[in-house]
N, C-alpha and C. Protein backbone atom coordinates (compact mmCIF):
# COMPACT_ATOMS: atom_id res chain seq x y z
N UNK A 1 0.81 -1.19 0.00
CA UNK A 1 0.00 0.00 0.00
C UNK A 1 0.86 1.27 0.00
N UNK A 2 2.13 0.92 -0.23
CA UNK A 2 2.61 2.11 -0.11
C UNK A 2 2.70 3.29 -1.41
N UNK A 3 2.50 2.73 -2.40
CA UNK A 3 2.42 3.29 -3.61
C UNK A 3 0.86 4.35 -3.29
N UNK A 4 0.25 4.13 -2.45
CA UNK A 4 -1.10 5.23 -2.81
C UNK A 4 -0.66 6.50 -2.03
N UNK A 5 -1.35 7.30 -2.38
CA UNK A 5 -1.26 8.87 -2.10
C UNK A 5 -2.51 8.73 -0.95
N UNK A 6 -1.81 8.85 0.22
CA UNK A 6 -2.73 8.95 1.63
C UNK A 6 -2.56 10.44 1.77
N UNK A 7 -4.14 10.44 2.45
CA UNK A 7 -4.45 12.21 2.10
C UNK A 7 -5.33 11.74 3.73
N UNK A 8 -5.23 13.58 4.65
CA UNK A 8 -6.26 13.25 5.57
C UNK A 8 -6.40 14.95 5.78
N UNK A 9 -7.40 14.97 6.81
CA UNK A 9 -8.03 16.52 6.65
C UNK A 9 -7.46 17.39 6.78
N UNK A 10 -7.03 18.52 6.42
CA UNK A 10 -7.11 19.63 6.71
C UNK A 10 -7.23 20.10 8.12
N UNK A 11 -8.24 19.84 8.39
CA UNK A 11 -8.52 20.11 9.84
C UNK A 11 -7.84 19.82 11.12
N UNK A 12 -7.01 18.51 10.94
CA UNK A 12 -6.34 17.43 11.96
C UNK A 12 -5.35 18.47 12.10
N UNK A 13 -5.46 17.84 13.51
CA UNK A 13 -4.07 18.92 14.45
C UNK A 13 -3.32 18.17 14.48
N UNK A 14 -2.13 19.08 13.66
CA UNK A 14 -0.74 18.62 14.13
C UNK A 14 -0.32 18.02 15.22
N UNK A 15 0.15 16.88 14.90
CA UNK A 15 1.43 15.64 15.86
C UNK A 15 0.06 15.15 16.71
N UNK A 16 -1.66 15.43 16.47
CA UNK A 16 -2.48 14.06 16.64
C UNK A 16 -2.49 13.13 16.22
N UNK A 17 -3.08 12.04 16.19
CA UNK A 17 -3.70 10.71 15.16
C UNK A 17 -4.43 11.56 14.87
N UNK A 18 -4.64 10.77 13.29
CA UNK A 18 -5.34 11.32 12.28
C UNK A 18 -5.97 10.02 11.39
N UNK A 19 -7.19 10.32 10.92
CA UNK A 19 -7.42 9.31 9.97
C UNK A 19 -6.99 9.79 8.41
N UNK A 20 -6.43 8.66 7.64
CA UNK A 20 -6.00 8.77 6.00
C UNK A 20 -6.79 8.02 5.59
N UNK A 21 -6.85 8.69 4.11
CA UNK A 21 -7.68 7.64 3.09
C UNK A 21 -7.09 7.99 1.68
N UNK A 22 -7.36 6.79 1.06
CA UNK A 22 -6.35 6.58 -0.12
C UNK A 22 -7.35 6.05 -0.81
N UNK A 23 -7.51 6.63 -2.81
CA UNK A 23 -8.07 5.37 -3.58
C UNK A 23 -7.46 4.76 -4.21
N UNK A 24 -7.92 3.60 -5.01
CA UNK A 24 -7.12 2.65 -5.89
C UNK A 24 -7.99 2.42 -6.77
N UNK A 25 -8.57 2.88 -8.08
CA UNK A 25 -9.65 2.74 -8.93
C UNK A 25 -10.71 2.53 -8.53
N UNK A 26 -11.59 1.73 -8.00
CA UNK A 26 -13.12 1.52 -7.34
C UNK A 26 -12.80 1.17 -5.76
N UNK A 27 -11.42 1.08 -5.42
CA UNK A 27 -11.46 1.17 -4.06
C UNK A 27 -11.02 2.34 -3.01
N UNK A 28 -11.81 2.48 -1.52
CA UNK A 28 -11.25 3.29 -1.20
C UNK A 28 -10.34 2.40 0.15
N UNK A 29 -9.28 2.90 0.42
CA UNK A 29 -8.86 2.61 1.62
C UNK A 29 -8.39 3.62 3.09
N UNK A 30 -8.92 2.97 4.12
CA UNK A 30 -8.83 4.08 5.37
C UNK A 30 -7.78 3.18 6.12
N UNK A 31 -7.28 4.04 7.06
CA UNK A 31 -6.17 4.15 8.36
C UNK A 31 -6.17 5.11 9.02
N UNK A 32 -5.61 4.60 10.29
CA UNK A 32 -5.34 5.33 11.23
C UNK A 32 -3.56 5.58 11.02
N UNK A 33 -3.42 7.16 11.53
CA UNK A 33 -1.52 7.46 11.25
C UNK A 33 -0.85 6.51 12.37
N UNK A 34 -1.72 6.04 13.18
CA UNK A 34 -1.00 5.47 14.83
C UNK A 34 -0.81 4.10 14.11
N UNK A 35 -1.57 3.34 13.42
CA UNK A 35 -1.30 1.79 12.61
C UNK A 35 -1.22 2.03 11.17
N UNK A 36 -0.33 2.40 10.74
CA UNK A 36 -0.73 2.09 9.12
C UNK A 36 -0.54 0.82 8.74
N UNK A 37 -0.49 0.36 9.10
CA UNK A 37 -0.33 -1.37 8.43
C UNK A 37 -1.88 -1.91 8.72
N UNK A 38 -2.45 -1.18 9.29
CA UNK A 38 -4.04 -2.43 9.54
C UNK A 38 -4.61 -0.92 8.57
N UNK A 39 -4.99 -1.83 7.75
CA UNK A 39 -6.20 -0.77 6.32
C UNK A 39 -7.52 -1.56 6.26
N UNK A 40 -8.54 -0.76 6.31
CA UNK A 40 -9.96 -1.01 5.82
C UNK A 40 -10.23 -0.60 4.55
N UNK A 41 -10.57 -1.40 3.57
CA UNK A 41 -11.03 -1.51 2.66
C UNK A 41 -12.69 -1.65 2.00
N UNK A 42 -12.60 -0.69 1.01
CA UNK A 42 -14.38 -0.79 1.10
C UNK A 42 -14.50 -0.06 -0.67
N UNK A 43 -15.49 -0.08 -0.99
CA UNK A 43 -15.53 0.44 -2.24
C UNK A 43 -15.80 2.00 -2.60
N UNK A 44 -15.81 2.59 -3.78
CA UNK A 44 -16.54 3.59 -3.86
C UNK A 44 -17.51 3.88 -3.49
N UNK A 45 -18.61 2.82 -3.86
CA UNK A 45 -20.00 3.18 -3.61
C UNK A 45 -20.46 3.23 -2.33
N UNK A 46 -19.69 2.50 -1.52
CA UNK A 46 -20.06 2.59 -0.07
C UNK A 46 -19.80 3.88 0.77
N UNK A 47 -18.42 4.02 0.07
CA UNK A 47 -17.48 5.19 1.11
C UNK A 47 -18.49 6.60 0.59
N UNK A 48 -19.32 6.59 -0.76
CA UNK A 48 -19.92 7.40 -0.87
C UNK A 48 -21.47 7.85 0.25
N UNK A 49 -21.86 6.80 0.14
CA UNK A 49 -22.78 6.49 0.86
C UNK A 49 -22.78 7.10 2.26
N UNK A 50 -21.67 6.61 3.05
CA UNK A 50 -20.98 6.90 4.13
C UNK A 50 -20.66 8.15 3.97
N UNK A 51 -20.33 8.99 3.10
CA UNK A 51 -19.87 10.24 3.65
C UNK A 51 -21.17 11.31 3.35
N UNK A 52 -22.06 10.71 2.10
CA UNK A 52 -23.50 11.44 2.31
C UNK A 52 -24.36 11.72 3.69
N UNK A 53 -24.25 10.03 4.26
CA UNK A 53 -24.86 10.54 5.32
C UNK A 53 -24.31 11.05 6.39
N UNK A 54 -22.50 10.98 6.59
CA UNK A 54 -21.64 11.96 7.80
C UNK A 54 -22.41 13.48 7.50
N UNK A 55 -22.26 13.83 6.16
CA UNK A 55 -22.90 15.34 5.44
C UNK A 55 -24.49 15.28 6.03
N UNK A 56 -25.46 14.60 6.41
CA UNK A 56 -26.59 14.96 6.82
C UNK A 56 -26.71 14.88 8.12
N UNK A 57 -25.80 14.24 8.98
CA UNK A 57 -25.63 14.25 10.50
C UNK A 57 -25.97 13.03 10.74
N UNK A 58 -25.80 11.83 10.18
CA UNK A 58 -26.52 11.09 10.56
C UNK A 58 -25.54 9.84 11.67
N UNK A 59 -24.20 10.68 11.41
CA UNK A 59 -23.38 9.58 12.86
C UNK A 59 -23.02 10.92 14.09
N UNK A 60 -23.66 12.00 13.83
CA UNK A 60 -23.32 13.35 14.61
C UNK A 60 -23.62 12.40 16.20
N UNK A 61 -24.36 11.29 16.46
CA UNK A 61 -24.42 10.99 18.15
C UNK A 61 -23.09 10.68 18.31
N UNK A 62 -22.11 10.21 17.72
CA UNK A 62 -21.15 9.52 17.98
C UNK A 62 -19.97 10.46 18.20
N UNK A 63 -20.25 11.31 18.45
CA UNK A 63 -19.13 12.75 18.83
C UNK A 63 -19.64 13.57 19.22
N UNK A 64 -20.71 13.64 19.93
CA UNK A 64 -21.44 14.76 20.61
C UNK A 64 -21.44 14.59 22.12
C-alpha cells in the first residue's frame, strides 16, 4: 500500500492521530496514522454512501 497517495483533513491537528484515506480505482482505503499497516477496505460506492450521510448528521451521536 505504499504506492497510494494517503491524504487526511485539513482540519487534523498537528502531531495528533489522524485518519487517512487513499483510492485505488473503485477502491477506497482508510487508516489510522498510529497503525498504518491495519487498512480497511471498502468500495466507492459505499465510502460514498458513508460520507453522504456523515454530510446529513446522521453519525453526529457519535461525537457529541
Amino acid at each position: 500500500m505504499e504506492h497510494l497517495d494517503w491524504q487526511r483533513s485539513s482540519l487534523s491537528d498537528d502531531g495528533a492521530d489522524f485518519i487517512e484515506i487513499a483510492s485505488d480505482g473503485e477502491l477506497v482505503h482508510i487508516r489510522e496514522s498510529n497503525d498504518p499497516d491495519r487498512v480497511v477496505t471498502t468500495t466507492r460506492a459505499k465510502f460514498l454512501a458513508w460520507v453522504r450521510g456523515a454530510k446529513a448528521g446522521e453519525f453526529d451521536h457519535f461525537v457529541a
